[in-house]
Protein backbone atom coordinates (compact mmCIF):
# COMPACT_ATOMS: atom_id res chain seq x y z
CA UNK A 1 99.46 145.26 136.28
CA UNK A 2 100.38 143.78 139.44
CA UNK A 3 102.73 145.15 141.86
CA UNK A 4 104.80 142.20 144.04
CA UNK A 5 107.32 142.87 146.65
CA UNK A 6 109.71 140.84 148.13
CA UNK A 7 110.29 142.45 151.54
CA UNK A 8 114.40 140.15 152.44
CA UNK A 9 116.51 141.12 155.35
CA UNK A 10 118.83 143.35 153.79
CA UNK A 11 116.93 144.25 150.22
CA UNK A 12 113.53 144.35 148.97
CA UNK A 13 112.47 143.85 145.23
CA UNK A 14 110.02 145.08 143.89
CA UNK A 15 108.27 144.32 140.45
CA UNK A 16 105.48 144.88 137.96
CA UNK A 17 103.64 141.78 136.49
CA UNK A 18 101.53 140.92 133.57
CA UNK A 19 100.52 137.76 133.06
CA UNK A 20 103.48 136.05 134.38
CA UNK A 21 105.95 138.40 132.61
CA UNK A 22 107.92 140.93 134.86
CA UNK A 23 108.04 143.87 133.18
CA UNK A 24 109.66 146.61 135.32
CA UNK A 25 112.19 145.57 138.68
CA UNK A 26 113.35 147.33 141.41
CA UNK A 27 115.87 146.58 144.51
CA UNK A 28 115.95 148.46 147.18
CA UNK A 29 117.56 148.36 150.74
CA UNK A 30 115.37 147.06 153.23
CA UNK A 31 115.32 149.60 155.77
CA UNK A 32 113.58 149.05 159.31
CA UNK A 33 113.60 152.57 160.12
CA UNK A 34 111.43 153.35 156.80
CA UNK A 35 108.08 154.54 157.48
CA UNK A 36 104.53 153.84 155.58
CA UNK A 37 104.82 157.45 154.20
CA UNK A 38 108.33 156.51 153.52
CA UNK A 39 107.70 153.35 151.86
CA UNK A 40 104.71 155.38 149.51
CA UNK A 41 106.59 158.31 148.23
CA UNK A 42 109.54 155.35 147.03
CA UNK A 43 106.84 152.95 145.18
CA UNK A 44 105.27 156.36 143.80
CA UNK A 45 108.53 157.45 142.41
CA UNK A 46 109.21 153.75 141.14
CA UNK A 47 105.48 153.51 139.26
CA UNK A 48 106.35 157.21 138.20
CA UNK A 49 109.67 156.11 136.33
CA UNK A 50 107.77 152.93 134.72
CA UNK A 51 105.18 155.15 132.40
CA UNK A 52 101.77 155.46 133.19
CA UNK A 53 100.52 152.24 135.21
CA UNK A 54 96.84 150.62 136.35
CA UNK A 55 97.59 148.72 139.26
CA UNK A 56 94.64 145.76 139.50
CA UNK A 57 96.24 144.48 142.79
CA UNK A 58 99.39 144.52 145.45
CA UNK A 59 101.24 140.95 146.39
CA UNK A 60 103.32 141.25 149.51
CA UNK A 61 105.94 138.39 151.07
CA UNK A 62 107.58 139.34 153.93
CA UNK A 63 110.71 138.21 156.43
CA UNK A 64 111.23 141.26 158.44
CA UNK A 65 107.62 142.16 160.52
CA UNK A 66 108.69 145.59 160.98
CA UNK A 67 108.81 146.38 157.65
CA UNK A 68 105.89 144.51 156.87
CA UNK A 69 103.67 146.60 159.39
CA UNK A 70 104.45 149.67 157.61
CA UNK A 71 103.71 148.21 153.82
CA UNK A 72 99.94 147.31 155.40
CA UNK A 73 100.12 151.09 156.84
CA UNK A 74 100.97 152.06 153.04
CA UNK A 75 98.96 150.18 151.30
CA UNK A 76 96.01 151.18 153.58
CA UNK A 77 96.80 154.95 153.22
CA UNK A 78 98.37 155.22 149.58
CA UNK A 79 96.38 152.64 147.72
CA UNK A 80 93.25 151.89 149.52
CA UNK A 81 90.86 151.14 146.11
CA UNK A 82 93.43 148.59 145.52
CA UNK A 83 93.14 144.66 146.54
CA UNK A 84 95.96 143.39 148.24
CA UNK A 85 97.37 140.29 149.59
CA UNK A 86 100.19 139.05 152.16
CA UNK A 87 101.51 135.65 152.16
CA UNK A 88 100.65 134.29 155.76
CA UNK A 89 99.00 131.75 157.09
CA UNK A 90 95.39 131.54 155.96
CA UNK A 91 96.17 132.67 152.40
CA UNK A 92 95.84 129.97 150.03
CA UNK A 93 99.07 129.03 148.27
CA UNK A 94 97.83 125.81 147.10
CA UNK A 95 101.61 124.22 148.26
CA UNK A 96 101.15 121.18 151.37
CA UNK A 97 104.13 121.90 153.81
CA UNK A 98 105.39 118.52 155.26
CA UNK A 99 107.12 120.30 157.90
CA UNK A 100 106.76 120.06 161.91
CA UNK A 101 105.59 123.48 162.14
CA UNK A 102 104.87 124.82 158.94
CA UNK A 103 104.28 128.43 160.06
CA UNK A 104 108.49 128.50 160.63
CA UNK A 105 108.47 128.11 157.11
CA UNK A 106 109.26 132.13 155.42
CA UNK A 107 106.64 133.27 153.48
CA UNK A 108 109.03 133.73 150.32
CA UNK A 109 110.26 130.03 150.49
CA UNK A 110 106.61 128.85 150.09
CA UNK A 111 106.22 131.18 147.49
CA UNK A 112 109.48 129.88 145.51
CA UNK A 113 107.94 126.38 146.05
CA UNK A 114 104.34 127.19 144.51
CA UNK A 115 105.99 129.04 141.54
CA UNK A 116 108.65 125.68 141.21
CA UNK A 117 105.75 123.49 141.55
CA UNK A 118 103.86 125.78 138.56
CA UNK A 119 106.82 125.76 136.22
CA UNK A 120 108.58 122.34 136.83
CA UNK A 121 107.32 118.89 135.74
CA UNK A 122 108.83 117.12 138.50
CA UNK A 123 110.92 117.50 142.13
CA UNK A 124 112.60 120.07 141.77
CA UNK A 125 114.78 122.13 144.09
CA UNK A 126 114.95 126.03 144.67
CA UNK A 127 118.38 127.83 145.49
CA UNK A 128 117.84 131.56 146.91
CA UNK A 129 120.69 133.66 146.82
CA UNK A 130 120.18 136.02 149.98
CA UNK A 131 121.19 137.12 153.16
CA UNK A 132 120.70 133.61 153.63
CA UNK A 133 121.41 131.25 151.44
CA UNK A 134 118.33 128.73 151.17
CA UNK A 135 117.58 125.25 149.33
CA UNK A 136 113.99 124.38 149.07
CA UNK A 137 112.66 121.38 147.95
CA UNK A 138 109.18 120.59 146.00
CA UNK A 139 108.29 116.97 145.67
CA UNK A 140 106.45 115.84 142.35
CA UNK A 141 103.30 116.81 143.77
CA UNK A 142 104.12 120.06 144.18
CA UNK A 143 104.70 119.39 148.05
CA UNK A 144 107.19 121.32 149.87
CA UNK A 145 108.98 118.46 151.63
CA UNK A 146 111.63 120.55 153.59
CA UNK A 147 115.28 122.04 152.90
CA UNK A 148 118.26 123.93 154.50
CA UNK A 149 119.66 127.25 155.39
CA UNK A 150 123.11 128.10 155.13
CA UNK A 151 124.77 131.54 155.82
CA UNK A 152 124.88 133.70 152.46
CA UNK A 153 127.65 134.95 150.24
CA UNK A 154 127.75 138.73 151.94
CA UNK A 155 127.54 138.36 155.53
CA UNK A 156 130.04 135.28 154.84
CA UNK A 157 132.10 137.91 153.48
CA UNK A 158 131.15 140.46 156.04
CA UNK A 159 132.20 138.05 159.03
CA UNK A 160 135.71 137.55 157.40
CA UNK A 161 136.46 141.28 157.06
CA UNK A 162 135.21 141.82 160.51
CA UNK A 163 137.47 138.91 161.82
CA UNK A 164 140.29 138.24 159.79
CA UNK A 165 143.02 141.40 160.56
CA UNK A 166 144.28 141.51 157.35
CA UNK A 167 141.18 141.03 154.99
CA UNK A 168 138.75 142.97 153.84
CA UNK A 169 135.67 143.11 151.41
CA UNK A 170 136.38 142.84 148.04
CA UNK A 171 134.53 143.30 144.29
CA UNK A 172 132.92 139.88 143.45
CA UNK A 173 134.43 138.76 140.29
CA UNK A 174 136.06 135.84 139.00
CA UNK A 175 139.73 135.23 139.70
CA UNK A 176 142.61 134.65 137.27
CA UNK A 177 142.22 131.36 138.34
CA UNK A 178 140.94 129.11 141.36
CA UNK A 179 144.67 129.11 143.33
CA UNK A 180 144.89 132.61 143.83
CA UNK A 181 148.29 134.88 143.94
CA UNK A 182 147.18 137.50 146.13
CA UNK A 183 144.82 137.79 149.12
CA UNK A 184 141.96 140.07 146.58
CA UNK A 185 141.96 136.75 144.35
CA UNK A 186 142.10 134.15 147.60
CA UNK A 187 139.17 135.96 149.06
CA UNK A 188 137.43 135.96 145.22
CA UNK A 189 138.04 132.42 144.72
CA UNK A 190 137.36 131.00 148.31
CA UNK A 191 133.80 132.98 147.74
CA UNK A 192 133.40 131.99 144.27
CA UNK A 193 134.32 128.36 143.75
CA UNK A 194 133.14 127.52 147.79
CA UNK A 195 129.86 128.47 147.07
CA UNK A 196 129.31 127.01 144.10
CA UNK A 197 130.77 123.48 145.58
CA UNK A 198 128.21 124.00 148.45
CA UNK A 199 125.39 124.34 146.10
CA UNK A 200 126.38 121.57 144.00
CA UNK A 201 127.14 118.97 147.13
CA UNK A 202 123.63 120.22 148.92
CA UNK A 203 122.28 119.34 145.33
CA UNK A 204 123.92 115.52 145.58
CA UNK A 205 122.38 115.32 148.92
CA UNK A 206 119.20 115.90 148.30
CA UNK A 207 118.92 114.51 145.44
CA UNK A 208 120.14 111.16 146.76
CA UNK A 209 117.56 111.67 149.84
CA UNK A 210 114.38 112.37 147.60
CA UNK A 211 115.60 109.05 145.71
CA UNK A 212 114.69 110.85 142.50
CA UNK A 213 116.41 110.27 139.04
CA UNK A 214 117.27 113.78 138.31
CA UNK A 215 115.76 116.99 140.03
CA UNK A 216 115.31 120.66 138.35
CA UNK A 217 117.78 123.27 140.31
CA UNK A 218 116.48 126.58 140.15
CA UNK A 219 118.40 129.47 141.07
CA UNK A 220 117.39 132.65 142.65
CA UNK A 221 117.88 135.69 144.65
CA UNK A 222 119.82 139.03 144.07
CA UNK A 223 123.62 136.80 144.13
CA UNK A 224 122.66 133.99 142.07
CA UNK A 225 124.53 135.99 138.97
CA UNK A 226 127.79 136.41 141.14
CA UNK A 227 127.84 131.97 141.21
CA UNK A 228 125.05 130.25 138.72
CA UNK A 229 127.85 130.15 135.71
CA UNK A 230 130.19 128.06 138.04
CA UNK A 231 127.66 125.79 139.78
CA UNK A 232 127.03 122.40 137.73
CA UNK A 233 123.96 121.16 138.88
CA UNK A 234 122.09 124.28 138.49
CA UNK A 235 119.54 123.35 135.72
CA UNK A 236 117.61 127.07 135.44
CA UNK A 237 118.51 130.90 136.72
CA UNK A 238 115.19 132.39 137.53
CA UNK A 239 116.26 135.59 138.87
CA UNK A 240 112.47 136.89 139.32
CA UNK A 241 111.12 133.30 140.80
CA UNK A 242 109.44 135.09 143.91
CA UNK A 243 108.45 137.52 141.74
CA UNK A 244 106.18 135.17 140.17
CA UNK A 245 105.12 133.17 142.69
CA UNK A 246 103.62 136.31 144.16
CA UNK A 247 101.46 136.63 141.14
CA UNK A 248 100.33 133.00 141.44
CA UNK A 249 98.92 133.60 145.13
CA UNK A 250 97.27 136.78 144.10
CA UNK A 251 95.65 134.94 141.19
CA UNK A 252 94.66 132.25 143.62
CA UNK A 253 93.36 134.40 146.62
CA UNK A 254 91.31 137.17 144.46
């Protein structure tokens, strides 16, 4: 089995692999103040819960250094025997970055681009549901050609309770209906149906600026549930994409 983590700003998942198939998941908080011994008695208690479980290698992407410092301390003191890799530059992910400075490119959104690249035919273009949210896009060639950041569906909501007097965070769910009767509903809806318009116009754009026919939309990342069902353009929900990709770079670097 292989054990991937996907170290975000604000939550890490974790996962056990076989052969492309994830077979046990975990999300936990991303916390900076977590040490290596920390980190070790968590993943112990995680493998614990999962049955009895031959690790044959670790698969690390990271967007918080901190945090990423005390997974090499881990892995160094708590699975030594183990081979391990971290997505940085020098590790082979097989994906060309047509960027101007490709290192600015996050470790995960290469990885979402090699696993795209793996499991799409053609362009295709990745939507990750995170602290940020984050469209990728893979050329035919499997080339990651470039994409675009915008602010994600929590700290959107976040900013609004912090600066709006009279609103406050609310349950994600779908509303009675898209023009809302009460501010719970307004909040729901503006959340909802805005961010599923934003994915689908981002999707026109670049789609129209690749010149392509039709592109494949994946969608990931812990929030992708809370808006896939109302986004039209969204052709697959691979909630475990990074997951996956990790897998694929191990494969390729051991």
């Amino acid at each position: 089995m292989l054990l991937a983590a996907d170290i975000g700003n604000s939550h890490t998942t974790v996962g056990l692999l076989r052969a492309g198939e994830v077979t046990h998941h975990w999300r936990v908080a991303t916390d900076e103040r977590r040490t290596a011994d920390e980190w070790g008695v968590l993943l112990r208690a995680l493998l614990s819960s999962s049955g009895p479980v031959q690790l044959r290698g670790v698969a690390v992407c990271a967007s918080v250094p901190s945090v990423l410092h005390e997974w090499r301390q881990m892995m160094s003191d708590y699975h030594p025997d183990v081979p391990h890799v971290v997505v940085e530059p020098g590790v082979r992910t097989g994906v060309p970055v047509l960027m101007d400075n490709p290192r600015e490119v996050g470790a995960d959104r290469i990885v979402n681009a090699l696993a795209a690249a793996q499991l799409y035919p053609g362009p295709s273009i990745v939507v990750d549901f995170g602290t940020a949210t984050t469209y990728d896009v893979v050329s035919a060639r499997g080339e990651y050609v470039g994409g675009a950041i915008a602010p994600g569906i929590e700290i959107s909501l976040e900013a609004l309770g912090r600066r709006g007097a009279q609103l406050r965070k609310v349950e994600l769910l779908r509303p009675r209906s898209v023009i809302a009767k009460n501010t719970v509903e307004a909040l729901q809806s503006g959340i909802l149906y805005g961010f599923a318009s934003q994915v689908d116009g981002m999707v026109t754009r670049m789609t129209r600026a690749l010149g392509a026919d039709r592109v494949d939309v994946v969608a990931t990342g812990g929030l992708a549930g809370i808006v896939v069902d109302e986004c039209t353009s969204v052709t697959d929900h691979q909630p475990w994409l990074t997951l996956r990709g990790l897998e694929m770079v191990f494969d390729r670097n051991t």
